[in-house]
N, C-alpha and C. Protein backbone atom coordinates (compact mmCIF):
# COMPACT_ATOMS: atom_id res chain seq x y z
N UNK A 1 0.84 -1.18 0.00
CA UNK A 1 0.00 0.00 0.00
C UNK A 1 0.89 1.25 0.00
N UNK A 2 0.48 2.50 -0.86
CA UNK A 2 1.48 3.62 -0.70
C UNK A 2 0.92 4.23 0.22
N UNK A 3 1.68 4.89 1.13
CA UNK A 3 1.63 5.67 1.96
C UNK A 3 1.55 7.31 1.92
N UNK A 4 0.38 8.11 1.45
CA UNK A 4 0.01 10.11 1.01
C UNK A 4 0.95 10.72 1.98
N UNK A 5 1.90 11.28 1.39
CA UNK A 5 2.30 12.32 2.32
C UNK A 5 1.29 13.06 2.74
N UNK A 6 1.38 13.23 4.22
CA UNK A 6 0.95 14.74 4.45
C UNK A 6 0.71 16.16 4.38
N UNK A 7 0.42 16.46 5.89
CA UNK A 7 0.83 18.35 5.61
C UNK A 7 1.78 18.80 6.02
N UNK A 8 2.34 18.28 6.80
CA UNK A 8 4.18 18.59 7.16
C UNK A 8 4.41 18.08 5.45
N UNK A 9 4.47 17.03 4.83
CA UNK A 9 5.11 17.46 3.93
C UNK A 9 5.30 18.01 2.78
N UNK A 10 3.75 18.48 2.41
CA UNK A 10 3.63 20.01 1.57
C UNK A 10 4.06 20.70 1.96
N UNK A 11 4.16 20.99 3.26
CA UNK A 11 4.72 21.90 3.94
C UNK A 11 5.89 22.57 3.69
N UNK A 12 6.79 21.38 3.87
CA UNK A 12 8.12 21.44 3.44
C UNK A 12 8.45 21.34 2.06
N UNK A 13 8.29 20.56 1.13
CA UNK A 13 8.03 20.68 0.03
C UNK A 13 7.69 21.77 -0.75
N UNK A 14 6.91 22.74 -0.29
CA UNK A 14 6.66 24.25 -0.73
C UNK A 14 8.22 25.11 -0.23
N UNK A 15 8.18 24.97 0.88
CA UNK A 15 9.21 25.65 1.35
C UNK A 15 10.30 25.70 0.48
N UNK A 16 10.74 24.46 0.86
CA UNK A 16 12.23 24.07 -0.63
C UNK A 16 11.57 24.52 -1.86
N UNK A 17 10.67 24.89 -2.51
CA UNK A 17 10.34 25.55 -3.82
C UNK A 17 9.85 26.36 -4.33
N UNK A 18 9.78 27.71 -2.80
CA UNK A 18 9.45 28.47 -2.81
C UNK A 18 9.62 29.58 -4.06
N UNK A 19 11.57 29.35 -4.65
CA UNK A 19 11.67 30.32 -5.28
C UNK A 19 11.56 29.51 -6.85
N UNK A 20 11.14 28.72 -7.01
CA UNK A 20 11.12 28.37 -9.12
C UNK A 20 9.79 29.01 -9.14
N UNK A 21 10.29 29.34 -10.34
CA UNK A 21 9.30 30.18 -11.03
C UNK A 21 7.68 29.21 -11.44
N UNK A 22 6.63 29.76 -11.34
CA UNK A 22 5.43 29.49 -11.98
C UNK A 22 5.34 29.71 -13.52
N UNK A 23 4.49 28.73 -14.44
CA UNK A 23 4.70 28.31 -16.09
C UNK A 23 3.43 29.58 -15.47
N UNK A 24 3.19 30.22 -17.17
CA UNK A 24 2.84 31.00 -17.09
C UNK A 24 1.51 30.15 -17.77
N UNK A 25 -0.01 30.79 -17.86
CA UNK A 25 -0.86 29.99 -18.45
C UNK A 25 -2.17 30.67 -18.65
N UNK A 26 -2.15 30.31 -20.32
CA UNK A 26 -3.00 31.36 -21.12
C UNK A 26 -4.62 31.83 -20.37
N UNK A 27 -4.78 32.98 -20.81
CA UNK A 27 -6.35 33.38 -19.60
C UNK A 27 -7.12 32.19 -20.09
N UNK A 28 -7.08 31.91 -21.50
CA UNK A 28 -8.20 30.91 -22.21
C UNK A 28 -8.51 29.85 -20.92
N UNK A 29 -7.35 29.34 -20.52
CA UNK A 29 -7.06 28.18 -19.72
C UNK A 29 -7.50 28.24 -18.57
N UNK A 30 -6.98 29.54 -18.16
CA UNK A 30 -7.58 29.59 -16.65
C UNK A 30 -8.73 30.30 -16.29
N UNK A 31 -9.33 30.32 -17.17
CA UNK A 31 -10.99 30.98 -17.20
C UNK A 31 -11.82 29.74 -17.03
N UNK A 32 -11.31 28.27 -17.00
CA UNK A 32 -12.07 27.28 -17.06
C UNK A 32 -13.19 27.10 -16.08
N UNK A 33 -14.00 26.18 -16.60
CA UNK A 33 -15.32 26.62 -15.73
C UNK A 33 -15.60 25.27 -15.30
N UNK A 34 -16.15 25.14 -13.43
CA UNK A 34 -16.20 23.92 -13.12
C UNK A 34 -17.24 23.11 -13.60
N UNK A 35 -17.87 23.04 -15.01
CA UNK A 35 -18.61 22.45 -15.38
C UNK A 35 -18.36 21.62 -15.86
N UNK A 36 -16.63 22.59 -16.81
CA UNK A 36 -15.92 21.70 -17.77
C UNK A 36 -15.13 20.74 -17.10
N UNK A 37 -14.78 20.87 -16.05
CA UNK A 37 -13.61 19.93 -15.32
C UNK A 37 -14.72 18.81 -14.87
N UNK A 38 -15.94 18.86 -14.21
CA UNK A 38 -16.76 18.49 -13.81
C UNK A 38 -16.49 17.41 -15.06
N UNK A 39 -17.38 17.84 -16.59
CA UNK A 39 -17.57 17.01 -17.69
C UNK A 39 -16.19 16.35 -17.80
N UNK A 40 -15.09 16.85 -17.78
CA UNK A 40 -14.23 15.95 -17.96
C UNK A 40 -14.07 15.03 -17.51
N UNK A 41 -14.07 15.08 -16.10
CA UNK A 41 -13.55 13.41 -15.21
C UNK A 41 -15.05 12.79 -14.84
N UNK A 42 -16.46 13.07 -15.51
CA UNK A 42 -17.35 12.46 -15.81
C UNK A 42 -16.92 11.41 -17.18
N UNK A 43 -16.55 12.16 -17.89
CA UNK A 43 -15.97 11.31 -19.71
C UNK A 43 -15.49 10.86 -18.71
N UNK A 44 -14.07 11.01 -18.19
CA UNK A 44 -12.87 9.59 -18.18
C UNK A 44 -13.03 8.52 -17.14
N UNK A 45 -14.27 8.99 -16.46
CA UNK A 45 -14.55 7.87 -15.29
C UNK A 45 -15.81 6.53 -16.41
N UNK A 46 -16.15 7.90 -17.38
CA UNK A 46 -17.26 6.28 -18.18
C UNK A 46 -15.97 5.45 -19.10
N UNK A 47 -15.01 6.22 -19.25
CA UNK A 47 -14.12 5.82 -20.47
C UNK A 47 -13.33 4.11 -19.72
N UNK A 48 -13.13 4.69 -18.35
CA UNK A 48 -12.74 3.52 -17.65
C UNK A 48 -13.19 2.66 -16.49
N UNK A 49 -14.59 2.51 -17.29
CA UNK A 49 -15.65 1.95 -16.18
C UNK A 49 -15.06 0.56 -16.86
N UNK A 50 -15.09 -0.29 -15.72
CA UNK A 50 -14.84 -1.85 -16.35
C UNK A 50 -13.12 -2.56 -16.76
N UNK A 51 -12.69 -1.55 -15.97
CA UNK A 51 -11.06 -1.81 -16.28
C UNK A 51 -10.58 -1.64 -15.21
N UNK A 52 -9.93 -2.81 -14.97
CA UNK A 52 -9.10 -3.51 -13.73
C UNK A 52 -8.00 -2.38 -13.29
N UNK A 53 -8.40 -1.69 -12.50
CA UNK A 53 -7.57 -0.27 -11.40
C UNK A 53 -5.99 -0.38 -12.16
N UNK A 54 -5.83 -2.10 -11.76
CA UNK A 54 -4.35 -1.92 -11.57
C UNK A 54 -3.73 -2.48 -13.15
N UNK A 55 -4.73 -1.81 -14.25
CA UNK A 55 -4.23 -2.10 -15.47
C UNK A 55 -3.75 -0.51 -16.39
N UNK A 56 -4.48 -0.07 -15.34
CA UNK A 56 -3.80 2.41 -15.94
C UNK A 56 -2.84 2.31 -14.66
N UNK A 57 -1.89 2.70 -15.51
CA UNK A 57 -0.70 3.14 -15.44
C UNK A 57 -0.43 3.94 -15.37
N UNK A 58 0.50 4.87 -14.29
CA UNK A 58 0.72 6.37 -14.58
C UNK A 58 2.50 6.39 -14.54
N UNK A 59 3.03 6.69 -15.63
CA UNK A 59 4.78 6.90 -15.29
C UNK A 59 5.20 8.12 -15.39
N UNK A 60 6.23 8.51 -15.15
CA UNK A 60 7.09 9.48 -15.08
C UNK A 60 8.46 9.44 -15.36
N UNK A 61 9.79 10.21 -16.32
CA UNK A 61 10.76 9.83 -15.74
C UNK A 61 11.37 10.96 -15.76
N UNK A 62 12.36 10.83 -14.97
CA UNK A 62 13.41 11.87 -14.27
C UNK A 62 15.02 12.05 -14.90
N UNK A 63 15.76 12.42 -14.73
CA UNK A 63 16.93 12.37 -15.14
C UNK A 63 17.94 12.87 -13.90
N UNK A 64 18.76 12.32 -13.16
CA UNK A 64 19.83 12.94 -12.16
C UNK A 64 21.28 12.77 -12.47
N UNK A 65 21.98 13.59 -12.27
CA UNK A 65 22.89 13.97 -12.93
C UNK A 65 24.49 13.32 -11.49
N UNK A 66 25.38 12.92 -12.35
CA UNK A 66 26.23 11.96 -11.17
C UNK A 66 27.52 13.21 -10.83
N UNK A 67 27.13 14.19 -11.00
CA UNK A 67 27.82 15.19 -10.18
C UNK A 67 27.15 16.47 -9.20
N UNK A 68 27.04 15.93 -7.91
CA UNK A 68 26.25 16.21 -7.10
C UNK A 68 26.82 18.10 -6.24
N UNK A 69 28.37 18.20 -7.51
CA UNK A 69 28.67 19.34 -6.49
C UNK A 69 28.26 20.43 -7.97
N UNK A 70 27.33 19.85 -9.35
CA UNK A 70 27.08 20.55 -10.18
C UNK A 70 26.01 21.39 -10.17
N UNK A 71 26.01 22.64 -10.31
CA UNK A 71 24.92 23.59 -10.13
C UNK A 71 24.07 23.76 -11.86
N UNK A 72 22.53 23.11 -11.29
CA UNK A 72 22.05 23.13 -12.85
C UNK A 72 21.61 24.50 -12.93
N UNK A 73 21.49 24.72 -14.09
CA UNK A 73 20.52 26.04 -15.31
C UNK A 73 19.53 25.70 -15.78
N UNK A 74 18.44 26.37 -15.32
CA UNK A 74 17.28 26.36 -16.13
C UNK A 74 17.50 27.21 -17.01
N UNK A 75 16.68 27.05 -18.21
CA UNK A 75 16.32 28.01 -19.25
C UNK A 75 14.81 28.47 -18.86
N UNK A 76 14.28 29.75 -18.66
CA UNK A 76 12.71 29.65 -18.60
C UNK A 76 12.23 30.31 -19.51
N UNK A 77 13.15 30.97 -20.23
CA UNK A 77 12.69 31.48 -21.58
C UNK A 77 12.50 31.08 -22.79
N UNK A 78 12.24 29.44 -22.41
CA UNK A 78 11.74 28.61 -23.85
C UNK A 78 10.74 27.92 -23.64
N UNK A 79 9.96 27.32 -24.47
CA UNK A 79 8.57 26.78 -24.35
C UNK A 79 8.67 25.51 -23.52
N UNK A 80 9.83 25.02 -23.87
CA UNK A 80 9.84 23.87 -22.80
C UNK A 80 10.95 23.74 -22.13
N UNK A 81 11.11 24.20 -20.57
CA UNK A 81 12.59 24.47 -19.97
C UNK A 81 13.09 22.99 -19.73
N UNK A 82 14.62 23.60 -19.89
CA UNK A 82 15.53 22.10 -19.75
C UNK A 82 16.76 22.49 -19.04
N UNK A 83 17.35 21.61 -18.67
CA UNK A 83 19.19 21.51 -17.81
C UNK A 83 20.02 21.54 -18.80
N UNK A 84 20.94 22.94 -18.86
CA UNK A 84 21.97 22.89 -19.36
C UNK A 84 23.05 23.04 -19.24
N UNK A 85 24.80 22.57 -19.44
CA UNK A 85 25.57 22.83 -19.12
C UNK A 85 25.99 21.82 -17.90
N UNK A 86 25.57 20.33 -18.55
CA UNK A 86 25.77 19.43 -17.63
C UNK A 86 27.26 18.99 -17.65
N UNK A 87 28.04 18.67 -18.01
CA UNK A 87 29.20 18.20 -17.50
C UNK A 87 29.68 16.77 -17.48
N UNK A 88 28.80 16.15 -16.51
CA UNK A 88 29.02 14.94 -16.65
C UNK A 88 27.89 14.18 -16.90
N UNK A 89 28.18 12.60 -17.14
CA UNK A 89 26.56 11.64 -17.02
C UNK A 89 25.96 12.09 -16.46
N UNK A 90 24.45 11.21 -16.86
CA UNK A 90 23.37 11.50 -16.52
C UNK A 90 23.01 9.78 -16.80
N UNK A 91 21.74 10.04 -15.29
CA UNK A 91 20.82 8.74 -15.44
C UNK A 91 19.66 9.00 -15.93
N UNK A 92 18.91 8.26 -15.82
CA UNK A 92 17.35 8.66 -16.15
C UNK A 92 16.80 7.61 -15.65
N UNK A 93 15.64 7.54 -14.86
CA UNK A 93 15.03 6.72 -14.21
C UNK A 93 13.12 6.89 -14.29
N UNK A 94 12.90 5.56 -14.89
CA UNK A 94 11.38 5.78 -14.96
C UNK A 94 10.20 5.63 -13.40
N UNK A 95 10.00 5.91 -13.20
CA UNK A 95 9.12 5.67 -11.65
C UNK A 95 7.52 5.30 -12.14
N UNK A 96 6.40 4.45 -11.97
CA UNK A 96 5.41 3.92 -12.23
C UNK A 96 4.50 3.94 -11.41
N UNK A 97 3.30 3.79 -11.24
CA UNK A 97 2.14 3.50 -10.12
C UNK A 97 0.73 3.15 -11.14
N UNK A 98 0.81 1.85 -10.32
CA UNK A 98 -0.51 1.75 -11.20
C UNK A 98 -2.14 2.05 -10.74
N UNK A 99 -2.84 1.47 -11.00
CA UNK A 99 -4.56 2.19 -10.19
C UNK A 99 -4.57 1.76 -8.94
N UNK A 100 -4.21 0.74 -9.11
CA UNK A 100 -4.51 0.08 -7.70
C UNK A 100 -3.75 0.43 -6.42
N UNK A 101 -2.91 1.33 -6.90
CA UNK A 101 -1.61 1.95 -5.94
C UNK A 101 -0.47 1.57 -6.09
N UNK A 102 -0.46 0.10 -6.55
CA UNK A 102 0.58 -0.68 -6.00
C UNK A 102 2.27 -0.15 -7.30
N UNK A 103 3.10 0.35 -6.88
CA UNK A 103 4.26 1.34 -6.88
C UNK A 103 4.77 -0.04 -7.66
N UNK A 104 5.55 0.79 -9.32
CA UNK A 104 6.03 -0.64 -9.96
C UNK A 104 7.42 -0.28 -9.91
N UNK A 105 8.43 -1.58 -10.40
CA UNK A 105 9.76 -1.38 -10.22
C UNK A 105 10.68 -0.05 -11.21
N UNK A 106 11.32 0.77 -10.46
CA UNK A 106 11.99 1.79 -10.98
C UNK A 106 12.42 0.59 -12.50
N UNK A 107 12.96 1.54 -13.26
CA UNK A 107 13.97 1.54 -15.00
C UNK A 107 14.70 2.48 -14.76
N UNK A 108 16.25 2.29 -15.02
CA UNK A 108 17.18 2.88 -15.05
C UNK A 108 17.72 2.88 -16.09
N UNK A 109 17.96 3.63 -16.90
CA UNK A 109 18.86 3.90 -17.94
C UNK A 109 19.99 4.65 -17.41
N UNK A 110 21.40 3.96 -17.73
CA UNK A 110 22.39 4.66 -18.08
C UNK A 110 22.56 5.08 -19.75
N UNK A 111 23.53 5.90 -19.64
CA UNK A 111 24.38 6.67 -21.06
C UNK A 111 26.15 5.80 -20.78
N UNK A 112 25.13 4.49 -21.64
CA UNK A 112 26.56 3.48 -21.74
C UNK A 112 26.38 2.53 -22.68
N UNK A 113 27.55 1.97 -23.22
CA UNK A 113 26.98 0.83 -24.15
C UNK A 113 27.11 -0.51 -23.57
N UNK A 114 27.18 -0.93 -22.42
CA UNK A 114 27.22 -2.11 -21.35
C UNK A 114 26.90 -1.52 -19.95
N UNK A 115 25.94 -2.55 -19.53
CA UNK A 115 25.65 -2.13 -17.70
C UNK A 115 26.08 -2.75 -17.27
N UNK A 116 27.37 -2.59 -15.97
CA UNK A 116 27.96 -3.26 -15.32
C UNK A 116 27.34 -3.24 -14.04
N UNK A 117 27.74 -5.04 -13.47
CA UNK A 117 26.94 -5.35 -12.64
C UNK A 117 27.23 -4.16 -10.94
N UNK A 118 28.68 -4.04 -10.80
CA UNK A 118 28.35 -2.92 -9.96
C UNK A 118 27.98 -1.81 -9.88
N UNK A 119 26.75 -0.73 -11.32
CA UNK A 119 26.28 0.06 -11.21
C UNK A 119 24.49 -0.40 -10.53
N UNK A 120 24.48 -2.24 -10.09
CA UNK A 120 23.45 -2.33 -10.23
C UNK A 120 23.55 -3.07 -8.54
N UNK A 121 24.17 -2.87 -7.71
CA UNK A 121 24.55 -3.82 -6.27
C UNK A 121 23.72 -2.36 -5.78
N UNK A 122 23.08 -3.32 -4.52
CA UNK A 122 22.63 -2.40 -4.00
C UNK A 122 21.07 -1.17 -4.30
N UNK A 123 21.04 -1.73 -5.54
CA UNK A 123 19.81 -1.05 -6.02
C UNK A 123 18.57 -1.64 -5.79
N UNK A 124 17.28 -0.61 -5.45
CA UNK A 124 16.41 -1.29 -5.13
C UNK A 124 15.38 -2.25 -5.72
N UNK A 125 15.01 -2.77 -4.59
CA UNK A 125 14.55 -4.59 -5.12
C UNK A 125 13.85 -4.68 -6.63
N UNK A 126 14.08 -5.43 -6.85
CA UNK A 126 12.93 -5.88 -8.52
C UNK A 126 13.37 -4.32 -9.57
N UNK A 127 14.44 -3.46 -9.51
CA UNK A 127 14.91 -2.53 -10.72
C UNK A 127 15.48 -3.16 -11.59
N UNK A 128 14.87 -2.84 -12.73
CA UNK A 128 15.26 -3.39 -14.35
C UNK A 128 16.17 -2.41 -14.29
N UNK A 129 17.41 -2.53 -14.61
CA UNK A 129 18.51 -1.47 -15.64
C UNK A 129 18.81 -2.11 -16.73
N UNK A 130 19.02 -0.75 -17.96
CA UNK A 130 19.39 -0.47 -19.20
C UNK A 130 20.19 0.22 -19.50
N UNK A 131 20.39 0.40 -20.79
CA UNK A 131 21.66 1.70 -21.58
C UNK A 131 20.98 2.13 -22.93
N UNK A 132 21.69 3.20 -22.83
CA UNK A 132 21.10 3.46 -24.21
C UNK A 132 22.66 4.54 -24.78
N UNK A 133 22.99 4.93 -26.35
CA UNK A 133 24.06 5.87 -25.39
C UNK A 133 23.77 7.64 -25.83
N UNK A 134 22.54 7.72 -25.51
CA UNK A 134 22.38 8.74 -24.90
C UNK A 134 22.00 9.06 -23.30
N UNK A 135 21.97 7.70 -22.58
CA UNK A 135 21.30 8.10 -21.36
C UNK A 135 19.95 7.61 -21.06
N UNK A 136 19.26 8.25 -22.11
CA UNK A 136 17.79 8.58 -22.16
C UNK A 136 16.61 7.66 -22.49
N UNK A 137 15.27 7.84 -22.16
CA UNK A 137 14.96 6.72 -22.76
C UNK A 137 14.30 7.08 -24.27
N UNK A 138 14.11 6.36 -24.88
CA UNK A 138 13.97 5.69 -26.43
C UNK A 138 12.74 5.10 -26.92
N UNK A 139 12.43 4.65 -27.63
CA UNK A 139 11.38 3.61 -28.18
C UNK A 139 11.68 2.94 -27.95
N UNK A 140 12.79 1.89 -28.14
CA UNK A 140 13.18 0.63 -27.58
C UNK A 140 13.12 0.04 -26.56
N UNK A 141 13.15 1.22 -25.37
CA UNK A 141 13.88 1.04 -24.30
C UNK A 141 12.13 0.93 -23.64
């Protein structure tokens, strides 16, 4: 079972992010009306009436960088901000949860053309690792 953070840890969580900037977002957008949000997750609750919780999937992936004394750059003056002026590798790691809650095993991609077994000791239980050699993940991957 996953365990909701709290309010201590929005709490804190706000705190540490107090200063990044907010995406900016068109009036069109935020004029929305709770009828429409209403109609929406009316559609997607009929769309997935009859489907087993723990068959939607929600992923995410991340990228952390293996020099921890490196100070990243945002760009916020492009449509889609990114890290630049990295330096060294980078991982990328997919994180999963499916309906039912139940939290699926991290994916690790390195930026290598072989994964050696001691980038993988110690990692947590049931993680698939990969390579790719950009790092990143792929279609393949």
């Amino acid at each position: 079972m996953v365990t909701l953070p709290d309010h201590f840890w929005l709490q804190e969580f706000i705190k540490q992010h107090k200063n990044y900037p907010s995406l900016c977002v068109k009036r069109s957008r935020a004029m929305i009306s709770r009828n429409i949000i209403n109609d929406y997750f009316n559609n997607l609750e009929m769309t997935f009436a009859g489907i087993n919780p723990g068959n939607l999937i929600n992923f995410d992936e991340t990228n952390m960088c293996d020099d921890p004394g490196q100070e990243m750059v945002i760009h916020k003056d492009i449509k889609r901000p990114e890290i630049i002026d990295i330096t060294k590798s980078s991982i990328s790691i997919m994180f999963a949860i499916a309906g039912d809650e139940q939290l699926l095993a991290p994916y690790v991609v390195y930026k290598a053309k072989h994964v050696y077994n001691v980038w993988i000791e110690g990692g947590p239980e049931r993680t698939a690792y990969n390579c790719s050699s950009s790092g990143w993940f792929n279609s393949s991957l």
